[in-house]
Protein backbone atom coordinates (compact mmCIF):
# COMPACT_ATOMS: atom_id res chain seq x y z
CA UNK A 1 -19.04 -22.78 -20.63
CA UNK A 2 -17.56 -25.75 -22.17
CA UNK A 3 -15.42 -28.64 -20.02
CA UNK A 4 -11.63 -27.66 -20.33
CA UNK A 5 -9.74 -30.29 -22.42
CA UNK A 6 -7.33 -31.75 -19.30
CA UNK A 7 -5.10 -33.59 -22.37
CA UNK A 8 -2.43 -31.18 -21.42
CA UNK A 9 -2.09 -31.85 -17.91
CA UNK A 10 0.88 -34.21 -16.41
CA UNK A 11 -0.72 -37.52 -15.85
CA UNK A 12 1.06 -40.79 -15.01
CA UNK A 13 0.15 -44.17 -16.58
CA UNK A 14 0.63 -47.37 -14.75
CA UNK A 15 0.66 -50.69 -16.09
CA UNK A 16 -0.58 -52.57 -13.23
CA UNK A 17 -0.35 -56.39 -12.98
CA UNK A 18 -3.51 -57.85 -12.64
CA UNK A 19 -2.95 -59.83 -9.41
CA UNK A 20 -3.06 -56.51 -7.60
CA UNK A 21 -6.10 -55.10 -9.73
CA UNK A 22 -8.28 -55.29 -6.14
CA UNK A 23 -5.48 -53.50 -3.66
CA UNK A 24 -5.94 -49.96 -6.27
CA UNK A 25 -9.47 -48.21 -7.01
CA UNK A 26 -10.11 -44.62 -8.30
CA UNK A 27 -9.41 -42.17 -4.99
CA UNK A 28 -6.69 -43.56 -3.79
CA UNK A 29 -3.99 -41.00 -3.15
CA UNK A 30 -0.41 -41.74 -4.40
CA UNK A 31 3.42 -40.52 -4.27
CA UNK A 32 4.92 -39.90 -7.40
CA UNK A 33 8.78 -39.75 -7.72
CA UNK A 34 10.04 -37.65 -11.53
CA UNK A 35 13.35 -38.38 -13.00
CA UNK A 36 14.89 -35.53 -11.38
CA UNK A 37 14.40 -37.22 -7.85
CA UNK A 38 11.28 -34.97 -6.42
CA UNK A 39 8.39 -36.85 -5.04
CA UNK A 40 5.10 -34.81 -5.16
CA UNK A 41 1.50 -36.78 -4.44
CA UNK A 42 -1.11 -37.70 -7.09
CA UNK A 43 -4.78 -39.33 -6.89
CA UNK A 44 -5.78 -42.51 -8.89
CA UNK A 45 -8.17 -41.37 -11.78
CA UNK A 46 -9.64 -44.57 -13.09
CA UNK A 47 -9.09 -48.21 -13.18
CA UNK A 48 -8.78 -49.97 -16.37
CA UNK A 49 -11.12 -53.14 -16.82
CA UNK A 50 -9.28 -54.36 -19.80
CA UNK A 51 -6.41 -56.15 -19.59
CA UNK A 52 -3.22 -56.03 -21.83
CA UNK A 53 -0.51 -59.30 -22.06
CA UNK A 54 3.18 -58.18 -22.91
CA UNK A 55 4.21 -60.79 -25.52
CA UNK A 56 7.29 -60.21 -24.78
CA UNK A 57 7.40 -60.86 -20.63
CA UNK A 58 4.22 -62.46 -20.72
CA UNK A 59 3.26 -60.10 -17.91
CA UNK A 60 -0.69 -59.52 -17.84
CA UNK A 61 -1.49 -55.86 -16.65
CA UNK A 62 -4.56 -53.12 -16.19
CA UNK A 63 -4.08 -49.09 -16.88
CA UNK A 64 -4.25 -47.02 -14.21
CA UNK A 65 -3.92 -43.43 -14.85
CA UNK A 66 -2.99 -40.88 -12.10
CA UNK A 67 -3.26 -37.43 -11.82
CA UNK A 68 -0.90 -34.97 -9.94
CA UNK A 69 -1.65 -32.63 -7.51
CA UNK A 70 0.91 -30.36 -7.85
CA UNK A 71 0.71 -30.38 -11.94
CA UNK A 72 3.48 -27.29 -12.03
CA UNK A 73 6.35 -30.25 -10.70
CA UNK A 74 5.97 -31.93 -14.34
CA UNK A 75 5.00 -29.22 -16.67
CA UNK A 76 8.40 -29.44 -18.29
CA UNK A 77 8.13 -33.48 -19.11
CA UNK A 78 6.69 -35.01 -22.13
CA UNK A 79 6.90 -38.50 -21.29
CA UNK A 80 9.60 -40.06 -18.61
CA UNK A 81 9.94 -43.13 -16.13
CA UNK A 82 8.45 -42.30 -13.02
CA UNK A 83 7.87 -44.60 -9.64
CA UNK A 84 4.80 -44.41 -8.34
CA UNK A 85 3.97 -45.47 -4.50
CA UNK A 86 0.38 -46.76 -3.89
CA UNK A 87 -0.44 -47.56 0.03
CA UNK A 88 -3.19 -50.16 -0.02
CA UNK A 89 -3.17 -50.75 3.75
CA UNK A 90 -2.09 -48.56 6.80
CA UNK A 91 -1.15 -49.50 10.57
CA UNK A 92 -0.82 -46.34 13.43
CA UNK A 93 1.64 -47.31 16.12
CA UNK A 94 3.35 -50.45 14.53
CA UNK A 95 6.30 -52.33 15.63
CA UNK A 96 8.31 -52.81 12.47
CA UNK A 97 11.60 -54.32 11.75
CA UNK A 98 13.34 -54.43 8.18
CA UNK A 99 12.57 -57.35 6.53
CA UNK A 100 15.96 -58.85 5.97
CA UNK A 101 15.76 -59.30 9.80
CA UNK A 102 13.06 -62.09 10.03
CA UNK A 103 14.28 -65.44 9.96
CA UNK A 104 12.12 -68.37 8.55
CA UNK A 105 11.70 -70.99 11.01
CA UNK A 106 11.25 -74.82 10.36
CA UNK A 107 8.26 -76.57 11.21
CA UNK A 108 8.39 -78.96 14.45
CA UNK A 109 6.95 -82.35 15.22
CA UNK A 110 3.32 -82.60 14.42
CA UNK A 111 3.29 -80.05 11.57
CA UNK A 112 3.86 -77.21 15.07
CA UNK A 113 6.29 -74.38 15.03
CA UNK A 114 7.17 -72.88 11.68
CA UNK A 115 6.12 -68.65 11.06
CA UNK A 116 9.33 -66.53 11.48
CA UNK A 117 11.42 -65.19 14.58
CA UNK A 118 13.71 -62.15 15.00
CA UNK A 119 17.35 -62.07 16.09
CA UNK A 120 17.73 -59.98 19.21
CA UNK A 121 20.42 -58.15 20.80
CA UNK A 122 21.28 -57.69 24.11
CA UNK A 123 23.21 -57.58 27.08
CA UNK A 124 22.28 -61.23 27.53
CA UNK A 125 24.00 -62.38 24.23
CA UNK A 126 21.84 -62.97 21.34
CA UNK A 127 18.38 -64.95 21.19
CA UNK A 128 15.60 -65.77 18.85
CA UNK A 129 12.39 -64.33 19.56
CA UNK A 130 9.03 -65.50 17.31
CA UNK A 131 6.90 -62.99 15.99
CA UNK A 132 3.86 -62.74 14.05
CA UNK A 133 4.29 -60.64 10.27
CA UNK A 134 1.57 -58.06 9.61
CA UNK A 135 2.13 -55.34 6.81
CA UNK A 136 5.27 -55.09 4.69
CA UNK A 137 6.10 -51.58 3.06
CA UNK A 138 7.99 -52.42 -0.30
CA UNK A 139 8.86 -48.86 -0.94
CA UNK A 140 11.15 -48.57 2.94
CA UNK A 141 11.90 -52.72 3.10
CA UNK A 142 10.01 -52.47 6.50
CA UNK A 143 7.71 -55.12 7.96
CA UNK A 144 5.28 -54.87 11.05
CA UNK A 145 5.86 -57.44 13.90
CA UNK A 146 3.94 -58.43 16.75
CA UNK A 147 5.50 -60.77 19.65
CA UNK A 148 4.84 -60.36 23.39
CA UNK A 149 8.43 -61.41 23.71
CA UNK A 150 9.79 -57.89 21.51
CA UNK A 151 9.46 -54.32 22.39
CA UNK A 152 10.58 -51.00 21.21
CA UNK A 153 13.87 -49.90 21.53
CA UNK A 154 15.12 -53.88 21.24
CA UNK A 155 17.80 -54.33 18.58
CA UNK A 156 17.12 -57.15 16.29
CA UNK A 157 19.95 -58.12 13.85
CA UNK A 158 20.21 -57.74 10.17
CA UNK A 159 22.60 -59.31 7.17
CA UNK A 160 25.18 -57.03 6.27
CA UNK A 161 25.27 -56.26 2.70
């Protein structure tokens, strides 16, 4: 028996910018979003190793191509936008916050201080609480905190849009 010819299948192309070439290899699993709003999960097939520059945004990218799991969810597209999700890091049991809520904080006397703080809550009034940044999720705008001085439950503040 011959190989089947896969040319058929729904596949997604990235064109990934080269500063985050090291963050994706073949294997990694994905989350694909269609047009029509349904997200179903996909594996990174291969890597490019040759980089493209748009002349036009001057953007310098790799192809990645990604194959879906569930091919049936895409059998009806020919080509279409897509947004792909790639995790390239993962915490269990994190304290996060969304990002809008950290607060950059200026550097003190002797080059001390700086790093970011929190605005919390509370029956006391409101009060600024330092924490350290770990992991940010772009896709949910959430960041993991650490502080000795914040625990769950707390309510830190955010800007209003």
């Amino acid at each position: 028996m011959g190989e089947r010819d896969h040319s058929d299948l729904p596949a997604v192309t990235i064109a990934l910018d080269t500063a985050q070439q090291a963050e994706v290899k073949a294997g990694d699993m994905v989350s694909v979003t269609l047009p029509n709003g349904i997200h179903t999960p996909g594996r990174v097939t291969s890597v490019g190793t040759v980089a493209t520059t748009n002349s036009s945004t001057g953007a310098t990218t790799i192809p990645v191509l990604v194959a879906l799991k569930h091919i049936a969810v895409a059998r009806h597209l020919s080509s279409a936008p897509v947004t792909v999700s790639i995790a390239t890091g993962r915490v269990r049991n994190a304290l996060v916050v969304p990002v809008t809520a950290l607060l950059a904080q200026p550097a003190g006397a002797g080059g001390t201080g700086g790093g970011y703080a929190v605005e919390v809550a509370g029956a006391g009034g409101h009060h600024l609480v330092p924490v350290s940044v770990g992991m940010i999720d772009n896709a949910t705008g959430l960041v993991q905190v650490t502080s000795s001085r914040l625990a769950v439950g707390q309510r830190v503040v955010v800007p209003a849009l």
